[in-house]
C-alpha atoms as a PDB file:
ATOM      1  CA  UNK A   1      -2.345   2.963   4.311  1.00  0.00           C
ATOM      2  CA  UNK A   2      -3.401  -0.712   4.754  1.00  0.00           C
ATOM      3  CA  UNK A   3      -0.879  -3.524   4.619  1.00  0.00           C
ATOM      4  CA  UNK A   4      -1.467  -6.503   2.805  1.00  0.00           C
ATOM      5  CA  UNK A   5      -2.149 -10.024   4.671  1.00  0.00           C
ATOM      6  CA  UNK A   6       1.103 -11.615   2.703  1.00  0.00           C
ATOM      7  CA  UNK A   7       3.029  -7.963   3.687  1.00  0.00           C
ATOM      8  CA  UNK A   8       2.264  -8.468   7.397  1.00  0.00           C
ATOM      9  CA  UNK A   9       2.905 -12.302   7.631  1.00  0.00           C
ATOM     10  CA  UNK A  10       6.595 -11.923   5.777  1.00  0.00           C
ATOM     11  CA  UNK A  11       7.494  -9.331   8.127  1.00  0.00           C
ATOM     12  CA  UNK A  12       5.905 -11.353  11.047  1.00  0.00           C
ATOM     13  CA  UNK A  13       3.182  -8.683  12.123  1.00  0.00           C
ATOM     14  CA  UNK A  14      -0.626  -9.803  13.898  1.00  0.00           C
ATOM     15  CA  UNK A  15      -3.029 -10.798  11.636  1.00  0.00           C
ATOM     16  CA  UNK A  16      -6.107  -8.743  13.431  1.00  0.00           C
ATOM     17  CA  UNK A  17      -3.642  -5.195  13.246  1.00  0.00           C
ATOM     18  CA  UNK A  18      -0.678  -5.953  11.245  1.00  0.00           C
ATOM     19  CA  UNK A  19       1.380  -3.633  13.525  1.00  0.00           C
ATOM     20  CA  UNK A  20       2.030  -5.778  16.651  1.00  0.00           C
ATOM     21  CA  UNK A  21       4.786  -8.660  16.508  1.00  0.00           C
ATOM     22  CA  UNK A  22       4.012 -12.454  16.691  1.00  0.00           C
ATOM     23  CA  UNK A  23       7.041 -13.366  17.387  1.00  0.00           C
ATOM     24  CA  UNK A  24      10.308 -11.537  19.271  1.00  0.00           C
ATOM     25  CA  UNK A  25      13.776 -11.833  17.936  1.00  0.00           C
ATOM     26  CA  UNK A  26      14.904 -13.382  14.384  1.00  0.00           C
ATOM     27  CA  UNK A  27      14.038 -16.552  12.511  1.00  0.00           C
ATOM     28  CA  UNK A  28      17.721 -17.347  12.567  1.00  0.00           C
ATOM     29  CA  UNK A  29      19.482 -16.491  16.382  1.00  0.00           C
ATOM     30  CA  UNK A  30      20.824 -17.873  18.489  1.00  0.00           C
ATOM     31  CA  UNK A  31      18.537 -17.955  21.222  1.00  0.00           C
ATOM     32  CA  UNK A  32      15.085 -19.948  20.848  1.00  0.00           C
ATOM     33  CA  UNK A  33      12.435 -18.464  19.178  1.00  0.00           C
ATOM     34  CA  UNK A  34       9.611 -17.006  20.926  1.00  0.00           C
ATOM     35  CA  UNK A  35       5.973 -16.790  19.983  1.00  0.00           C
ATOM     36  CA  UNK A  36       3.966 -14.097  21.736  1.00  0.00           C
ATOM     37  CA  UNK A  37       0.379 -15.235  23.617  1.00  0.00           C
ATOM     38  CA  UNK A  38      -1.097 -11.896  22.741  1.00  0.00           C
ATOM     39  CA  UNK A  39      -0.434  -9.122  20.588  1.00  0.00           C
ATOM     40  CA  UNK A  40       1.619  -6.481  21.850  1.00  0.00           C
ATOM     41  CA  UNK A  41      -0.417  -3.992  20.485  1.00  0.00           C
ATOM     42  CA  UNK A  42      -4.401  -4.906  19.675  1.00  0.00           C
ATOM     43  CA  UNK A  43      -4.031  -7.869  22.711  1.00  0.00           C
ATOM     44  CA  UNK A  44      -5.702 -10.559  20.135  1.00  0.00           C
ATOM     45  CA  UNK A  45      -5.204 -14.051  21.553  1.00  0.00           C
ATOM     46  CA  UNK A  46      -2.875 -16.094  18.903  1.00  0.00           C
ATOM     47  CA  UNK A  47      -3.887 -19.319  20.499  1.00  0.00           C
ATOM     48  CA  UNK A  48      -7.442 -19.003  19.272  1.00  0.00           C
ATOM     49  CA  UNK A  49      -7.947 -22.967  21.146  1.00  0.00           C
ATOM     50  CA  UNK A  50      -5.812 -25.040  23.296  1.00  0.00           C
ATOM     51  CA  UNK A  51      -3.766 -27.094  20.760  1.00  0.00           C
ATOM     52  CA  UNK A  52      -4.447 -24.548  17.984  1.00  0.00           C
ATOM     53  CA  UNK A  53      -0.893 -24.615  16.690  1.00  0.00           C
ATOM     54  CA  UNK A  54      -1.194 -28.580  16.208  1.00  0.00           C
ATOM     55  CA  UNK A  55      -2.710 -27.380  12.420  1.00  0.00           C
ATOM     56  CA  UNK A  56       0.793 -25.420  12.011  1.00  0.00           C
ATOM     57  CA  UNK A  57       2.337 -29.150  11.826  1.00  0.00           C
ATOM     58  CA  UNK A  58       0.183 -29.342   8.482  1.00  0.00           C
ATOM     59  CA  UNK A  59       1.535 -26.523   7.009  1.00  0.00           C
ATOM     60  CA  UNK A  60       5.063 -27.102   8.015  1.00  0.00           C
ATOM     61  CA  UNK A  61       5.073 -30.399   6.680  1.00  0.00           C
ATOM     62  CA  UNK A  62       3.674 -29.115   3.321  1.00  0.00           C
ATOM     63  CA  UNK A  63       6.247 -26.465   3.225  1.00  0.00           C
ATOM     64  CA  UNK A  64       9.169 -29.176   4.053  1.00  0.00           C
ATOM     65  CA  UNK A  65       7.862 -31.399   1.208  1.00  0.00           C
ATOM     66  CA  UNK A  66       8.423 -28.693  -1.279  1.00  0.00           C
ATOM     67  CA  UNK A  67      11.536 -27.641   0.105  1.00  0.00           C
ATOM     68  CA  UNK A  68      13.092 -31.374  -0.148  1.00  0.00           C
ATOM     69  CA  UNK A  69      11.864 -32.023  -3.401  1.00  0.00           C
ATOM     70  CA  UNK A  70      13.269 -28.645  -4.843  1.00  0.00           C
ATOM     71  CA  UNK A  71      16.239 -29.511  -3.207  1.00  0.00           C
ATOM     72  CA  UNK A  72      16.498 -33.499  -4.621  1.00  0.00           C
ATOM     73  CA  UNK A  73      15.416 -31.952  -8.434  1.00  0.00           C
ATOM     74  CA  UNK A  74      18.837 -29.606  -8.052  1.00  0.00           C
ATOM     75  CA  UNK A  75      21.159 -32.132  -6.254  1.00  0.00           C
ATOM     76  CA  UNK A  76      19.692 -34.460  -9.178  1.00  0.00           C
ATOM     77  CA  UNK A  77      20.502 -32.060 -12.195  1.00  0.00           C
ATOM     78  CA  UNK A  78      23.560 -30.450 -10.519  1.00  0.00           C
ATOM     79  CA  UNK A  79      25.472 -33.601  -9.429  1.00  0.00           C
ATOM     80  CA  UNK A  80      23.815 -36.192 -11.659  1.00  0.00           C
ATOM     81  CA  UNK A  81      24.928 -38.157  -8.758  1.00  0.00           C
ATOM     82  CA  UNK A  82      22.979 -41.922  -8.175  1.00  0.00           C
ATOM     83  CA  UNK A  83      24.614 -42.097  -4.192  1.00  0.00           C
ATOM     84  CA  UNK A  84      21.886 -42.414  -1.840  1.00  0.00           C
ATOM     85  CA  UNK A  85      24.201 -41.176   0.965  1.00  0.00           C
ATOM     86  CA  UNK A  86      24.732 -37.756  -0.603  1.00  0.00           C
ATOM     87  CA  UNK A  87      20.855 -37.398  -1.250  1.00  0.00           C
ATOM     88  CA  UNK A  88      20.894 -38.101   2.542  1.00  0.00           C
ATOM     89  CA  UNK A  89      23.218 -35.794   3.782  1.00  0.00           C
ATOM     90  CA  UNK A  90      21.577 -33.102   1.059  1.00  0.00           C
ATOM     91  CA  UNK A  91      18.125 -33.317   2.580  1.00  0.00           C
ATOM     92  CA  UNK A  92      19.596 -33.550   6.181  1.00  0.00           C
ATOM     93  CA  UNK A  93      21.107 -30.093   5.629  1.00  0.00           C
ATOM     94  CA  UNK A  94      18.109 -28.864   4.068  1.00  0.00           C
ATOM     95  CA  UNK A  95      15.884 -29.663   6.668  1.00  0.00           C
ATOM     96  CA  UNK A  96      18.235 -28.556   9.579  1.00  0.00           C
ATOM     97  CA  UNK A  97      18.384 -25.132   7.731  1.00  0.00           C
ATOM     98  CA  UNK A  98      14.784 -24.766   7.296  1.00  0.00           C
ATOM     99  CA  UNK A  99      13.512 -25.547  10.677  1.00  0.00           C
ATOM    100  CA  UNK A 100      13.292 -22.180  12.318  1.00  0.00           C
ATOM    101  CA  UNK A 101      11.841 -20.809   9.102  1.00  0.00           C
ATOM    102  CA  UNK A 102       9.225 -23.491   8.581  1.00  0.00           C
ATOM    103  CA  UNK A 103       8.483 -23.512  12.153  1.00  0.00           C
ATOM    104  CA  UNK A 104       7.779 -19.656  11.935  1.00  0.00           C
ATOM    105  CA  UNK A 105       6.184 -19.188   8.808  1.00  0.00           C
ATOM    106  CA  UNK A 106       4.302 -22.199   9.016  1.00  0.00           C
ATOM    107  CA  UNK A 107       2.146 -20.342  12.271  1.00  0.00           C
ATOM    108  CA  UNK A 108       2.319 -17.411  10.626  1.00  0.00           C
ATOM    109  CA  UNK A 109       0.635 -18.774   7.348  1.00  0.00           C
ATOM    110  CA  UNK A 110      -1.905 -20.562   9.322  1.00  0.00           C
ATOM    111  CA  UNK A 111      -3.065 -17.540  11.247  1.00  0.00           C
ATOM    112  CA  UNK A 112      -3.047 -15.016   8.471  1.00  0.00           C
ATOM    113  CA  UNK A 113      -4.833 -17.284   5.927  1.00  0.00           C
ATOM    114  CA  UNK A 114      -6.105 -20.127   7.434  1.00  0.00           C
ATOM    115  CA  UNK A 115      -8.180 -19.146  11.609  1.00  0.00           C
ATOM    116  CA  UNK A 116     -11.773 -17.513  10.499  1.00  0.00           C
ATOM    117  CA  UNK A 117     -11.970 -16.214  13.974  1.00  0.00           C
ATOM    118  CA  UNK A 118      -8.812 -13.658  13.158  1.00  0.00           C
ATOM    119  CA  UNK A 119      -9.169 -10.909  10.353  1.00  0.00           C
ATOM    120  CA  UNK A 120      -7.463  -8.000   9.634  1.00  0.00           C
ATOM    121  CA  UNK A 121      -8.871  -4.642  11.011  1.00  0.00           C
ATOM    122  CA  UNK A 122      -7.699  -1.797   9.163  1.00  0.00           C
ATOM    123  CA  UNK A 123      -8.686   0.694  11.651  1.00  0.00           C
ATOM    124  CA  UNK A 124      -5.757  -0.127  13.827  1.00  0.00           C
ATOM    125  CA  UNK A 125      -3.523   0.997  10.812  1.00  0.00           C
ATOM    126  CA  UNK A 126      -5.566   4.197  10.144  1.00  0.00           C
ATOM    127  CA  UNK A 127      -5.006   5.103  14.104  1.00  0.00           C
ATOM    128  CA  UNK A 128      -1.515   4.628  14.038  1.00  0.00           C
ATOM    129  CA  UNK A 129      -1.324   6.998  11.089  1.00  0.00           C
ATOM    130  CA  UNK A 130      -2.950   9.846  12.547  1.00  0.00           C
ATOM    131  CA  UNK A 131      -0.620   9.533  15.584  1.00  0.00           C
ATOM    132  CA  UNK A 132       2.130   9.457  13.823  1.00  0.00           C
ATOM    133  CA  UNK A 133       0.948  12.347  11.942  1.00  0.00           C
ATOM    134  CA  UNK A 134      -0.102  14.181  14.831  1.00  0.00           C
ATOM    135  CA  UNK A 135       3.303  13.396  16.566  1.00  0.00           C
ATOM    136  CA  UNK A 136       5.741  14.749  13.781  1.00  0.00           C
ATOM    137  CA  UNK A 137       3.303  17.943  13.842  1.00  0.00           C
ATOM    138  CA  UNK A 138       4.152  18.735  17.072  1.00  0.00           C
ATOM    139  CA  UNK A 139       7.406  16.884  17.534  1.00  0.00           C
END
């Protein structure tokens, strides 16, 4: 059964199959995070230009203002506090923590919903299926 776009980008998944991985490891690790050149599975280039994931920058920065202001509305009604300093140190955090995720999701989001030249084929899905049907058959 198909996946859904929003489905395979949470989970990290190609946008042409929604099976292969973009990237390998976690969001949070401790070792760097790593962006595959090619799907593992359908081989679709992810770097659809050179300087493709420039756009990403867009997106992350979108994603950081809403994170920041979220963040200032609660440290606002929370604390009621008027100290620049802890606003500072607040947002500091906040953007610290979010980096890995932004940097992820923002590719991820620009892939799935925003490159023409990518989209979903559901045929790689249905093939999986039937070999995973065929393979419990006769496993």
């Amino acid at each position: 059964m198909p996946t859904s776009k929003f489905h395979a980008m949470i989970h990290s998944k190609c946008p042409k199959c929604h099976i292969g991985d973009v990237f390998v490891g976690k969001v949070y690790s401790l070792r760097k995070q790593h962006m595959n050149d090619v799907c593992p599975y359908c081989g679709v280039k992810y770097e659809v230009e050179p300087g493709y994931f420039y756009a990403a920058m867009y997106v992350s920065y979108a994603m950081s203002v809403a994170e920041i202001v979220t963040v200032s509305v609660a440290i606002a009604i929370l604390t009621s506090s008027e100290s620049p300093w802890f606003y500072l140190m607040g947002l500091a955090v906040t953007i610290l923590i979010f980096a890995p995720f932004n940097f992820r999701y923002a590719r991820l989001i620009l892939l799935h919903f925003l490159t023409p030249k990518i989209s979903y084929d559901p045929r790689y899905e249905l093939e999986q299926e039937i070999r995973e049907r065929n393979a419990n058959k006769h496993g």
